[in-house]
C-alpha atoms as a PDB file:
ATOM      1  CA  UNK A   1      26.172  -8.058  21.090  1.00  0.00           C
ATOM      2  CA  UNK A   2      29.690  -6.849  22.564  1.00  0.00           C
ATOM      3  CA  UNK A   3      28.096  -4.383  24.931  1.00  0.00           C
ATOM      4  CA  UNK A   4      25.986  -4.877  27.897  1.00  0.00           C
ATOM      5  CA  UNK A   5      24.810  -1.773  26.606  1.00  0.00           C
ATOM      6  CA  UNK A   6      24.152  -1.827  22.726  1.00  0.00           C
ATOM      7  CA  UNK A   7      26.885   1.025  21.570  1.00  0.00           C
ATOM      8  CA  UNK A   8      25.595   2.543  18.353  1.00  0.00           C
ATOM      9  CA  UNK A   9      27.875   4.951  15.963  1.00  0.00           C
ATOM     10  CA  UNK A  10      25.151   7.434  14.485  1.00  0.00           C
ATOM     11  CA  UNK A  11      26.887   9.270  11.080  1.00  0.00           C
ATOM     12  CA  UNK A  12      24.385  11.945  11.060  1.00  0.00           C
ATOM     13  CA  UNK A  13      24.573  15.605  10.794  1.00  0.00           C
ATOM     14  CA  UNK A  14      23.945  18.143  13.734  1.00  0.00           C
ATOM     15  CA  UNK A  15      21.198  20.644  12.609  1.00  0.00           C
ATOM     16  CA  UNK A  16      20.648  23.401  15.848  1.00  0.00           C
ATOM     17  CA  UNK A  17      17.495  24.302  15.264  1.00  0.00           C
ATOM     18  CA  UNK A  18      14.655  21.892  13.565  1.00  0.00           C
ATOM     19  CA  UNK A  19      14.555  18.889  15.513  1.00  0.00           C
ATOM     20  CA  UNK A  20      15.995  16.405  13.165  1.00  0.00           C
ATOM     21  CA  UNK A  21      19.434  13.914  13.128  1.00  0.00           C
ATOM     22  CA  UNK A  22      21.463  13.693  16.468  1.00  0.00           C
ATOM     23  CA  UNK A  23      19.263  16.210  18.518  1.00  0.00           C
ATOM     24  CA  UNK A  24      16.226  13.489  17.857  1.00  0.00           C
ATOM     25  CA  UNK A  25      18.632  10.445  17.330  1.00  0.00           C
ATOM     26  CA  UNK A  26      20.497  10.772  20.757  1.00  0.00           C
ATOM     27  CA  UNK A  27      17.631  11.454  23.230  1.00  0.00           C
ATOM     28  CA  UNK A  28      15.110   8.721  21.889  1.00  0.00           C
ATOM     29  CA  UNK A  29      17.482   5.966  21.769  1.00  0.00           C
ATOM     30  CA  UNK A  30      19.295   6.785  24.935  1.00  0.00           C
ATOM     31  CA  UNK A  31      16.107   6.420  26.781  1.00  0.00           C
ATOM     32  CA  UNK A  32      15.635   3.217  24.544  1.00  0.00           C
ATOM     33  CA  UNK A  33      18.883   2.241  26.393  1.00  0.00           C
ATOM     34  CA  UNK A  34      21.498   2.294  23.850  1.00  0.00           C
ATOM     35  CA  UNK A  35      24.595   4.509  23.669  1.00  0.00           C
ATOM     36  CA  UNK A  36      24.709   6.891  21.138  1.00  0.00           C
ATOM     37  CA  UNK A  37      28.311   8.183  19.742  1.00  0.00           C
ATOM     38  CA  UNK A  38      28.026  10.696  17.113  1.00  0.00           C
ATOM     39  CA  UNK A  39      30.075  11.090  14.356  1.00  0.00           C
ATOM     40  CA  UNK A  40      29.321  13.943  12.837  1.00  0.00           C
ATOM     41  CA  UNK A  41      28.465  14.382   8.921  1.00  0.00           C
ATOM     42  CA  UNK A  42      27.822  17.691   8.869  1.00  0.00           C
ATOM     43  CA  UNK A  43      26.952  20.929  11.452  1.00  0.00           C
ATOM     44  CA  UNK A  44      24.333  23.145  10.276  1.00  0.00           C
ATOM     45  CA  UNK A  45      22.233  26.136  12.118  1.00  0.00           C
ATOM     46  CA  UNK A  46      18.987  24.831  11.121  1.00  0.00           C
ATOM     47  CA  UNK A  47      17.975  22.138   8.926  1.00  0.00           C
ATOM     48  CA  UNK A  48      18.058  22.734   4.972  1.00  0.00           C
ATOM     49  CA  UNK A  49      14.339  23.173   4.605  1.00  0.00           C
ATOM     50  CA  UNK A  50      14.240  26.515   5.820  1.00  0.00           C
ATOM     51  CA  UNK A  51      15.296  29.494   3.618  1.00  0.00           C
ATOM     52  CA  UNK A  52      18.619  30.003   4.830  1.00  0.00           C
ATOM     53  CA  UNK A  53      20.917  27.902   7.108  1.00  0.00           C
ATOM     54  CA  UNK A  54      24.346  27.935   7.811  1.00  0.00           C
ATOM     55  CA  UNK A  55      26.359  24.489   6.598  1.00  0.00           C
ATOM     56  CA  UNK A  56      29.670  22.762   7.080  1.00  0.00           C
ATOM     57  CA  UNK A  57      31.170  19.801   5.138  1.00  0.00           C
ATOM     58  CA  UNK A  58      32.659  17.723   8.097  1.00  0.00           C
ATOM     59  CA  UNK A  59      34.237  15.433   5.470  1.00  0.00           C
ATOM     60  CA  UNK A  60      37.673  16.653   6.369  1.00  0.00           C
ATOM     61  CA  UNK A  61      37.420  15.446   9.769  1.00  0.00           C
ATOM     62  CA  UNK A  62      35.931  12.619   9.984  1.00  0.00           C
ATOM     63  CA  UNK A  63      38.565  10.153   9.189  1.00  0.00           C
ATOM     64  CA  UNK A  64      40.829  11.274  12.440  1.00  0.00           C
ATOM     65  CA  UNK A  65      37.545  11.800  14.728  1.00  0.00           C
ATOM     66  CA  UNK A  66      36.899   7.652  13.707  1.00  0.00           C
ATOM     67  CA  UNK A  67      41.497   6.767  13.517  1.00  0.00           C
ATOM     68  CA  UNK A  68      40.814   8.382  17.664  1.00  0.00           C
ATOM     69  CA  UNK A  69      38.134   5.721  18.269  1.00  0.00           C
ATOM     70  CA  UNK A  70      40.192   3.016  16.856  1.00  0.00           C
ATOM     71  CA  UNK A  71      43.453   3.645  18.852  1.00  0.00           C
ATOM     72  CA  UNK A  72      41.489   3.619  22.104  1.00  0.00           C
ATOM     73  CA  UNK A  73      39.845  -0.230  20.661  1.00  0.00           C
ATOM     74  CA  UNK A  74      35.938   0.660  20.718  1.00  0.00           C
ATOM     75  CA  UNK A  75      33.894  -1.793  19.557  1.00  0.00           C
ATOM     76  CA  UNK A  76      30.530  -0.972  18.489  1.00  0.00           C
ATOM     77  CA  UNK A  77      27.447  -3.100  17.941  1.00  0.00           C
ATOM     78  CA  UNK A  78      25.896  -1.041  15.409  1.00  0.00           C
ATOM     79  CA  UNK A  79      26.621   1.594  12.700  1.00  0.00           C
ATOM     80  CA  UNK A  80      23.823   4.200  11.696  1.00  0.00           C
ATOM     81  CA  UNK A  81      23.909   6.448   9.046  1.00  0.00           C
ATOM     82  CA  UNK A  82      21.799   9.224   7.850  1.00  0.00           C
ATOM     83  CA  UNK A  83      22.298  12.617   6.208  1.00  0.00           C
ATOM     84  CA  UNK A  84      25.545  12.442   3.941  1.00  0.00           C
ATOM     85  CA  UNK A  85      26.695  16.301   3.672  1.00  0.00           C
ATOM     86  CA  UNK A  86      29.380  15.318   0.243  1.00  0.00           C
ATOM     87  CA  UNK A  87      30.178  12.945  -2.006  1.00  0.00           C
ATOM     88  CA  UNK A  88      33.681  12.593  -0.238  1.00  0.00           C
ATOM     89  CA  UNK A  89      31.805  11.236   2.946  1.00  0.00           C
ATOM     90  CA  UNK A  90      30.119   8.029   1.376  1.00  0.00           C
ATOM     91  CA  UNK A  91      33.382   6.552   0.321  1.00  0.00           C
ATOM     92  CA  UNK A  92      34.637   7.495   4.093  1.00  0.00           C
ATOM     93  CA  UNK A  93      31.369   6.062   5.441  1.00  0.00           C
ATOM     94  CA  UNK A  94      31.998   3.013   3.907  1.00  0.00           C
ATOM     95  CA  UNK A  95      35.606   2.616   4.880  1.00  0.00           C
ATOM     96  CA  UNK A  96      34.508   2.734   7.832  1.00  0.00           C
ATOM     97  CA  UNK A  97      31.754   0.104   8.038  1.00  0.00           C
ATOM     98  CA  UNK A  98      34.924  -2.167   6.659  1.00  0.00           C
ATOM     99  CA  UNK A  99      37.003  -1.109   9.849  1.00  0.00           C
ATOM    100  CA  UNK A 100      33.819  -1.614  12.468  1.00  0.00           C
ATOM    101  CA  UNK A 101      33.078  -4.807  10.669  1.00  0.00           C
ATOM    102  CA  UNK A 102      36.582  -6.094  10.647  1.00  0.00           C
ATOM    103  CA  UNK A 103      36.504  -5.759  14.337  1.00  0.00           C
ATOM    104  CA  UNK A 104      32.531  -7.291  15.014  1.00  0.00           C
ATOM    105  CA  UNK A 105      31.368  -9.197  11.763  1.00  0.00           C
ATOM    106  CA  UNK A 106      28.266  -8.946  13.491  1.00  0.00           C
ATOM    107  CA  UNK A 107      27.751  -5.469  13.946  1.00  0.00           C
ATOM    108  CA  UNK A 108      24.227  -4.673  12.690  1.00  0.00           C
ATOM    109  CA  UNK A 109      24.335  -1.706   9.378  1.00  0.00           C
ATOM    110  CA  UNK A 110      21.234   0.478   9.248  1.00  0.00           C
ATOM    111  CA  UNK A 111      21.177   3.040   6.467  1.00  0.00           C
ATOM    112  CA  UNK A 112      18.461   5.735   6.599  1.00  0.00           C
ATOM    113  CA  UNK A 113      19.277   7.648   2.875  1.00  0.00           C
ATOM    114  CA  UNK A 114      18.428  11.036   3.428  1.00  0.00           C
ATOM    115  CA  UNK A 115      18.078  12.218   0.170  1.00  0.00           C
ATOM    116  CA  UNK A 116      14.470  13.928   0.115  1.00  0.00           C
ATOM    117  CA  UNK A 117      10.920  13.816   0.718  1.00  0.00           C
ATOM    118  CA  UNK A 118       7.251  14.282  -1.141  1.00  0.00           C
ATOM    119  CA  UNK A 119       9.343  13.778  -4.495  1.00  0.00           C
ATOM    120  CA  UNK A 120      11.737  16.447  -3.974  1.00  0.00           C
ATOM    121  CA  UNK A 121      15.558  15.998  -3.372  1.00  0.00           C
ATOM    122  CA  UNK A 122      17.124  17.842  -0.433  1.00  0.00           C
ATOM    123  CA  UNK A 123      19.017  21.213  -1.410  1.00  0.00           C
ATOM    124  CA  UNK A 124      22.420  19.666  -0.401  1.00  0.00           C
ATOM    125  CA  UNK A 125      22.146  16.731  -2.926  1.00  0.00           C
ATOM    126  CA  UNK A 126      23.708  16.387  -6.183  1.00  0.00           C
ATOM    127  CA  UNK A 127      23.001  13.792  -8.937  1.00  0.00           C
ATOM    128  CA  UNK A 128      26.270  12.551  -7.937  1.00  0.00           C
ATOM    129  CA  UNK A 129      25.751  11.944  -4.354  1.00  0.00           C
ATOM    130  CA  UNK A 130      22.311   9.993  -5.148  1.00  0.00           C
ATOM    131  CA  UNK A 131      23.919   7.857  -7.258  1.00  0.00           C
ATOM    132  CA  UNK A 132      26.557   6.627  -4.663  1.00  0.00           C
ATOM    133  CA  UNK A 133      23.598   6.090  -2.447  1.00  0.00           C
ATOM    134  CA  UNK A 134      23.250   2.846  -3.666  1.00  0.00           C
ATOM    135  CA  UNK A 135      26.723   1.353  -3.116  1.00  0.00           C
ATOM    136  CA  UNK A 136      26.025   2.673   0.788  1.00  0.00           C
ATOM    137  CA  UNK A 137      22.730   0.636   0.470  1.00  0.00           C
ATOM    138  CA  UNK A 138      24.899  -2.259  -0.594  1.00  0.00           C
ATOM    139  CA  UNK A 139      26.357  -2.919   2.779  1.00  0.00           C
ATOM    140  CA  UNK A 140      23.587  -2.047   4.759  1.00  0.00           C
ATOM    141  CA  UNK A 141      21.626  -5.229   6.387  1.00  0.00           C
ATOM    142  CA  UNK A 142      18.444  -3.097   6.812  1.00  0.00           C
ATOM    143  CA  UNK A 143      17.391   0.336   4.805  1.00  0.00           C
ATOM    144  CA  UNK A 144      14.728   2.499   5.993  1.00  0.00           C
ATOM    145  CA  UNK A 145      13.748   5.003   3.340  1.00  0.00           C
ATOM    146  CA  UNK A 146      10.313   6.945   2.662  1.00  0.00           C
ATOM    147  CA  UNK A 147       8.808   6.718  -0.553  1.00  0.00           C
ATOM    148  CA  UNK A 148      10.631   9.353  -2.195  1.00  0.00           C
ATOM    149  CA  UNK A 149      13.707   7.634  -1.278  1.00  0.00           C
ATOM    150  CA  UNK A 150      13.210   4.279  -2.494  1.00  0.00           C
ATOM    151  CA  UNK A 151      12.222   5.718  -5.572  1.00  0.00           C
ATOM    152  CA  UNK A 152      15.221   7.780  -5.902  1.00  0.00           C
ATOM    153  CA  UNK A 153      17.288   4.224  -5.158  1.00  0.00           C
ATOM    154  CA  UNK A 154      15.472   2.259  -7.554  1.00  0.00           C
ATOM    155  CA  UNK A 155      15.404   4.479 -10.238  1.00  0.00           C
ATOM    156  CA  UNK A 156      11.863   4.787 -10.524  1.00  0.00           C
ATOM    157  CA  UNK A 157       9.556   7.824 -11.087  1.00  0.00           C
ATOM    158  CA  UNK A 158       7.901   9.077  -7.614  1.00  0.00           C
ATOM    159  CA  UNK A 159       4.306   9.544  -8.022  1.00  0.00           C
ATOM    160  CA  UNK A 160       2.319  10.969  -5.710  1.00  0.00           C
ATOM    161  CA  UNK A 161      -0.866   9.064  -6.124  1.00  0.00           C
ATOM    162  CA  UNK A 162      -2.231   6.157  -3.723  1.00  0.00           C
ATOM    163  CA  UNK A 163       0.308   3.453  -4.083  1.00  0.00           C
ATOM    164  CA  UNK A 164      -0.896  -0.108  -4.771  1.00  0.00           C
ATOM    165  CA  UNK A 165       0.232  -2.862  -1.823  1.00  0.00           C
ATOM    166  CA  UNK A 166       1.708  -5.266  -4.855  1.00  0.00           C
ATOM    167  CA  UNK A 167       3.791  -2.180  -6.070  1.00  0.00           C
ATOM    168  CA  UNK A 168       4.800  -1.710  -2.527  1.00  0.00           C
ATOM    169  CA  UNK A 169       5.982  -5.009  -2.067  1.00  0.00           C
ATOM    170  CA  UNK A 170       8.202  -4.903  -5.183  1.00  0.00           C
ATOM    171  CA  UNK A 171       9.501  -2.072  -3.765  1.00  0.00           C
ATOM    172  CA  UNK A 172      10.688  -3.673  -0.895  1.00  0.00           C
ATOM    173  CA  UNK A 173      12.448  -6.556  -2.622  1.00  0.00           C
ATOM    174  CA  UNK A 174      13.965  -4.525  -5.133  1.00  0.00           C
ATOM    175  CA  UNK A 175      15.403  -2.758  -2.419  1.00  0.00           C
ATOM    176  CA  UNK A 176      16.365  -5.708  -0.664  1.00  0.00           C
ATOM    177  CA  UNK A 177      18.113  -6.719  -3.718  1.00  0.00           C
ATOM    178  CA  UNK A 178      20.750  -3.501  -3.429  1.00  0.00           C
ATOM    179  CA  UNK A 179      22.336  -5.793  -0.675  1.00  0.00           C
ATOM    180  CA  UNK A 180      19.870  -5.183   2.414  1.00  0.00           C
ATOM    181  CA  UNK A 181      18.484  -8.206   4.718  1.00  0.00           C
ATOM    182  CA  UNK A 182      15.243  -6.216   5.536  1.00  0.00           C
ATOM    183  CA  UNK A 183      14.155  -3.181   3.785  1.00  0.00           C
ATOM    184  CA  UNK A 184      10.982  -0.859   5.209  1.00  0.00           C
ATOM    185  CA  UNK A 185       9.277   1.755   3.720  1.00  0.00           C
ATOM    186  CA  UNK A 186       7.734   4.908   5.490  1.00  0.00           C
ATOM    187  CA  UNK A 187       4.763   6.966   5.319  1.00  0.00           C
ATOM    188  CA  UNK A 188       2.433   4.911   2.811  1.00  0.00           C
ATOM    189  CA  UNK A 189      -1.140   6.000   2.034  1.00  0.00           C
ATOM    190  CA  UNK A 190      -2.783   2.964  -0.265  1.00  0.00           C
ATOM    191  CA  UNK A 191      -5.415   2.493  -2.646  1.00  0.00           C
ATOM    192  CA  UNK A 192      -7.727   1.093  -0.196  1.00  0.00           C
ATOM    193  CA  UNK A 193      -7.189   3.660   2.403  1.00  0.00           C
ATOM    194  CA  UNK A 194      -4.667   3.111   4.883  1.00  0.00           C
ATOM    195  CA  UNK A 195      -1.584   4.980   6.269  1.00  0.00           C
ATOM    196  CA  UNK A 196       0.882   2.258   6.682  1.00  0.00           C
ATOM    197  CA  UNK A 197       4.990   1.746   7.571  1.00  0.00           C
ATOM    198  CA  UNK A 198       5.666  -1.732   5.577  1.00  0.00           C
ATOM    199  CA  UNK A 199       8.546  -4.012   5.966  1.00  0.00           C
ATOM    200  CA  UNK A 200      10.033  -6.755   4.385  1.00  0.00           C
ATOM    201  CA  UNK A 201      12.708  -9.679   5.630  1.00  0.00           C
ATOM    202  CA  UNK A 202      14.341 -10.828   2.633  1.00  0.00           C
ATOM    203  CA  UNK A 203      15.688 -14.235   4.399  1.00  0.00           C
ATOM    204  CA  UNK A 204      12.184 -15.158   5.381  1.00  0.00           C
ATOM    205  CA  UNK A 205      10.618 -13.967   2.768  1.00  0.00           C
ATOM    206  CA  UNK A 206       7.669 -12.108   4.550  1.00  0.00           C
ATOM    207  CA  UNK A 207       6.358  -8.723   4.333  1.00  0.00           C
ATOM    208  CA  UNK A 208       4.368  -6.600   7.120  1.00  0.00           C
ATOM    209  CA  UNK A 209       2.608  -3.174   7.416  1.00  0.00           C
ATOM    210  CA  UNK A 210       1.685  -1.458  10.324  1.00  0.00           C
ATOM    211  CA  UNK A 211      -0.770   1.596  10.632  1.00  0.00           C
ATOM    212  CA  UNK A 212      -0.190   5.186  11.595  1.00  0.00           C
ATOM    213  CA  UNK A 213      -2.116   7.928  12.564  1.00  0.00           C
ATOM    214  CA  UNK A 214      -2.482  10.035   9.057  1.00  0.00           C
ATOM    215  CA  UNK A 215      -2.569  14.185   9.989  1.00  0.00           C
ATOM    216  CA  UNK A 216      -2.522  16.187   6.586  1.00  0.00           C
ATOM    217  CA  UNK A 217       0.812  18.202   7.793  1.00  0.00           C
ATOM    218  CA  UNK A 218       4.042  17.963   7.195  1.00  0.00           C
ATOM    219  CA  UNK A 219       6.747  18.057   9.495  1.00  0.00           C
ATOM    220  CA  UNK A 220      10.530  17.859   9.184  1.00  0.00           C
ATOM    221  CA  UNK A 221      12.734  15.146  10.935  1.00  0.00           C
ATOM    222  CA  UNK A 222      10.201  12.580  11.344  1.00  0.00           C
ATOM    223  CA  UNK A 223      11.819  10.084   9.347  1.00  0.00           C
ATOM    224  CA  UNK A 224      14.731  10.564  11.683  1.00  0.00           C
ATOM    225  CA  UNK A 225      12.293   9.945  14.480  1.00  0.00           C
ATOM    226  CA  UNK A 226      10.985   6.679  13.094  1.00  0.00           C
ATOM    227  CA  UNK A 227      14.321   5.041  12.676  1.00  0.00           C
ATOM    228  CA  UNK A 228      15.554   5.547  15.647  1.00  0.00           C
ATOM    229  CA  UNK A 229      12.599   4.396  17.690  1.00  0.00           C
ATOM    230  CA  UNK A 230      12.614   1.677  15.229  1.00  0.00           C
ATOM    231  CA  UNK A 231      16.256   0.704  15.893  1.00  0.00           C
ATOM    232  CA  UNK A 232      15.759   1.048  19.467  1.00  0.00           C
ATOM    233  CA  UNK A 233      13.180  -1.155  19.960  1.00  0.00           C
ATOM    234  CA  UNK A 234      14.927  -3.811  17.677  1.00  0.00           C
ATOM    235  CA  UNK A 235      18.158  -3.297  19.666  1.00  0.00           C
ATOM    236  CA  UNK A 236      15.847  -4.220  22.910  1.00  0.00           C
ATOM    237  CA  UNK A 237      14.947  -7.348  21.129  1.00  0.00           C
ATOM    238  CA  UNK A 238      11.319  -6.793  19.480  1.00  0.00           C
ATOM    239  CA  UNK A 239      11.373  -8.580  16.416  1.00  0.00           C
ATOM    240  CA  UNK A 240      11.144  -6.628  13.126  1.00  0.00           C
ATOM    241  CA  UNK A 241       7.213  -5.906  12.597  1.00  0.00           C
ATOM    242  CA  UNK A 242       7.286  -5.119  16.491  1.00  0.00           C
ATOM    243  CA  UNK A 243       9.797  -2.997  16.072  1.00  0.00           C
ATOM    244  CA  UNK A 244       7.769  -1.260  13.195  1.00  0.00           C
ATOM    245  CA  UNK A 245       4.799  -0.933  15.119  1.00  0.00           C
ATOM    246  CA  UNK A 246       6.344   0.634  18.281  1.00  0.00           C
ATOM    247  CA  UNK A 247       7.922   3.152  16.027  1.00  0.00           C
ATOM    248  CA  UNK A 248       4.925   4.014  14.296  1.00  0.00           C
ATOM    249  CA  UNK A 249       2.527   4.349  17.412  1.00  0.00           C
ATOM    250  CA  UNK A 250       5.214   6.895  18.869  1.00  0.00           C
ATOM    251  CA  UNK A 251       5.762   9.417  16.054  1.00  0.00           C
ATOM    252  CA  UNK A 252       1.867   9.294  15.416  1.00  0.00           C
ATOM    253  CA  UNK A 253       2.073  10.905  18.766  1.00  0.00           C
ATOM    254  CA  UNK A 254       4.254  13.067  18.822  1.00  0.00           C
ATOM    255  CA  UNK A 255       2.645  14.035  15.308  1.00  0.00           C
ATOM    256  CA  UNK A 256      -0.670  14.884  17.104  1.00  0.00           C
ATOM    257  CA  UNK A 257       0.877  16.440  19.849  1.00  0.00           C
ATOM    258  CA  UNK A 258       2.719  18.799  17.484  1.00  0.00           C
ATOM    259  CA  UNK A 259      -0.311  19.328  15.301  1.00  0.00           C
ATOM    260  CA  UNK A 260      -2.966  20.118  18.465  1.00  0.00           C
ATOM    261  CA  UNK A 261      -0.091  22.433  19.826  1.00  0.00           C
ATOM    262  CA  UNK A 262      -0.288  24.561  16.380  1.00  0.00           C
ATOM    263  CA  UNK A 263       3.560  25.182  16.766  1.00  0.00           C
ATOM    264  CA  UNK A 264       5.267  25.939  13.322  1.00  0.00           C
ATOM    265  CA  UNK A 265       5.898  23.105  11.338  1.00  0.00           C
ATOM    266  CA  UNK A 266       9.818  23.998  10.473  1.00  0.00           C
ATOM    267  CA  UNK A 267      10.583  23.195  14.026  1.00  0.00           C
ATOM    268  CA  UNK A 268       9.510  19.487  13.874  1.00  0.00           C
ATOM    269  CA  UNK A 269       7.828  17.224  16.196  1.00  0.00           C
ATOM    270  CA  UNK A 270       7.420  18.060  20.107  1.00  0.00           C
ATOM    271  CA  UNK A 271       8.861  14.797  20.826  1.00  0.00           C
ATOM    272  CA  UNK A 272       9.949  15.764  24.065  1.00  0.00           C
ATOM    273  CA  UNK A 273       6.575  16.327  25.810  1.00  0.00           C
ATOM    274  CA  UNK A 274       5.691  12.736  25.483  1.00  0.00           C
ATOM    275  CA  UNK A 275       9.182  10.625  25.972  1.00  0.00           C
ATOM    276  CA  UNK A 276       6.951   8.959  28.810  1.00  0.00           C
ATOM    277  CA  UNK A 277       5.318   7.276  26.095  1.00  0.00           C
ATOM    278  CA  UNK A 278       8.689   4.987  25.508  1.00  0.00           C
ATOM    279  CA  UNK A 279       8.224   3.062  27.942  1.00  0.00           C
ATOM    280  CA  UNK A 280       4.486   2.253  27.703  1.00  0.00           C
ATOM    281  CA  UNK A 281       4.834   0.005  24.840  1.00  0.00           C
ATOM    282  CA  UNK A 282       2.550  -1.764  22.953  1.00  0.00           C
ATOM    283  CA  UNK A 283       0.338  -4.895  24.599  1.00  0.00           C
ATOM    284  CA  UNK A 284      -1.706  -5.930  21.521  1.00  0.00           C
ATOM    285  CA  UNK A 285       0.140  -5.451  18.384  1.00  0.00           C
ATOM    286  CA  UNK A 286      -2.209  -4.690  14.993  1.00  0.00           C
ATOM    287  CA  UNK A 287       0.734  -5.190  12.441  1.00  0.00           C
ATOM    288  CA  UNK A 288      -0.446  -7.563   9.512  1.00  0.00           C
ATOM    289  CA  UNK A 289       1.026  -9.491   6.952  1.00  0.00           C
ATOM    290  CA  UNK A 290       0.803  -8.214   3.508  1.00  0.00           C
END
């Protein structure tokens, strides 16, 4: 890495109200001890799952916001995308990866394609912007969608039914085969059971799952959550299924938390009554190969 202290660009959007993007993304990896500079996507008052929210393209700006960071020479270790609020800002997104790239070939690419969720597309998405989805996959060394997501990548009808672990493991190395050096796939309920988060490194060849705590609710901006704990921990050096795991035990908590605390669901997860849980990570890992 360049910096003593990882430095992270996060192209997400700001949503006020809903915990979700940079107001999740910023405090849980700054207390995973990275820096967090936000370039902004898109500003909304609320997140687009609730009725009505206020939204604003910040396609037009983002080009001089990054030019600014260039002529003062920052370097960054890592580039993080997210929501994408237009079609204009994946061909800026990716002009800028070149750029950050050009400057560290070893800057680490994680796209999170925020697209949709439980088989539904997100009300700011257009056929159009799903499409160029995948050419932002292309450049990304690891992609962290759900289920819906991947689907939506590869084409592929979602269905909603237990999902089969050798299905799951295509999955993974079709979407490896976008571009991606590890793919991982969230919020899996199986045949035989489980709730799992499954990964897979496409240079080694190997595939993991990890469990998480299952509560029949559904809350907004957890997806967010994961990646960035997930990203966090990996920045701190835990290696990839580690990384998984840590990720998985934290937003099972804050899951529960949420759920015992009956608040409304649109709001998200009450992540910040248990940030003390960070730091007591994990001492006997249960992550398996698949």
């Amino acid at each position: 890495m360049l910096n003593k202290i990882p430095k992270i660009m996060a192209l997400h959007d700001m949503s006020g109200v809903g915990r979700c993007s940079l107001t999740v993304i910023i405090p849980i990896m700054s207390a995973l001890g990275c820096q967090v500079c936000p370039l902004p996507t898109a500003l909304l008052s609320n997140h687009s799952e609730y009725k009505e929210f206020y939204f604003f393209d910040f396609a037009k700006h983002m080009e001089e916001y990054y030019f600014n960071w260039e002529k003062n020479n920052e370097l960054f270790d890592c580039v993080y995308s997210g929501f994408i609020g237009s079609e204009e800002q994946i061909n800026i997104i990716l002009d800028i990866i070149g750029k950050v790239k050009e400057k560290n070939n070893e800057a680490l690419i994680v796209v999170d394609p925020v697209m949709g969720d439980h088989g539904f597309t997100y009300a700011t998405y257009n056929d159009t912007m799903v499409r160029k989805m995948s050419h932002l996959a292309e450049k990304a060394d690891i992609i962290t969608p759900n289920l819906t997501e991947a689907s939506i990548l590869l084409g592929k009808e979602y269905c909603d039914e237990k999902a089969a672990i050798p299905q799951i493991k295509e999955y993974l190395r079709e979407l490896c085969s976008l571009g991606p050096k590890i793919s991982v796939i969230t919020g899996i309920s199986t045949e035989e059971g489980q709730h799992i988060n499954v990964c897979y490194n496409k240079e080694e060849d190997k595939f993991w799952k990890a469990p998480f705590v299952y509560v029949d609710k559904r809350y907004p901006g957890t997806g967010d959550l994961f990646t960035s704990l997930f990203l966090g921990y990996y920045m701190k050096g835990k290696n990839l299924p580690e990384a998984m795991e840590e990720a998985s035990r934290f937003v099972s908590l804050a899951v529960l938390a949420t759920y015992e605390a009956e608040t409304l669901s649109s709001e998200g997860v009450i992540f910040e009554k248990i940030m003390k849980e960070l730091y007591n990570e994990i001492r006997e890992y249960k992550y398996s190969d698949m």
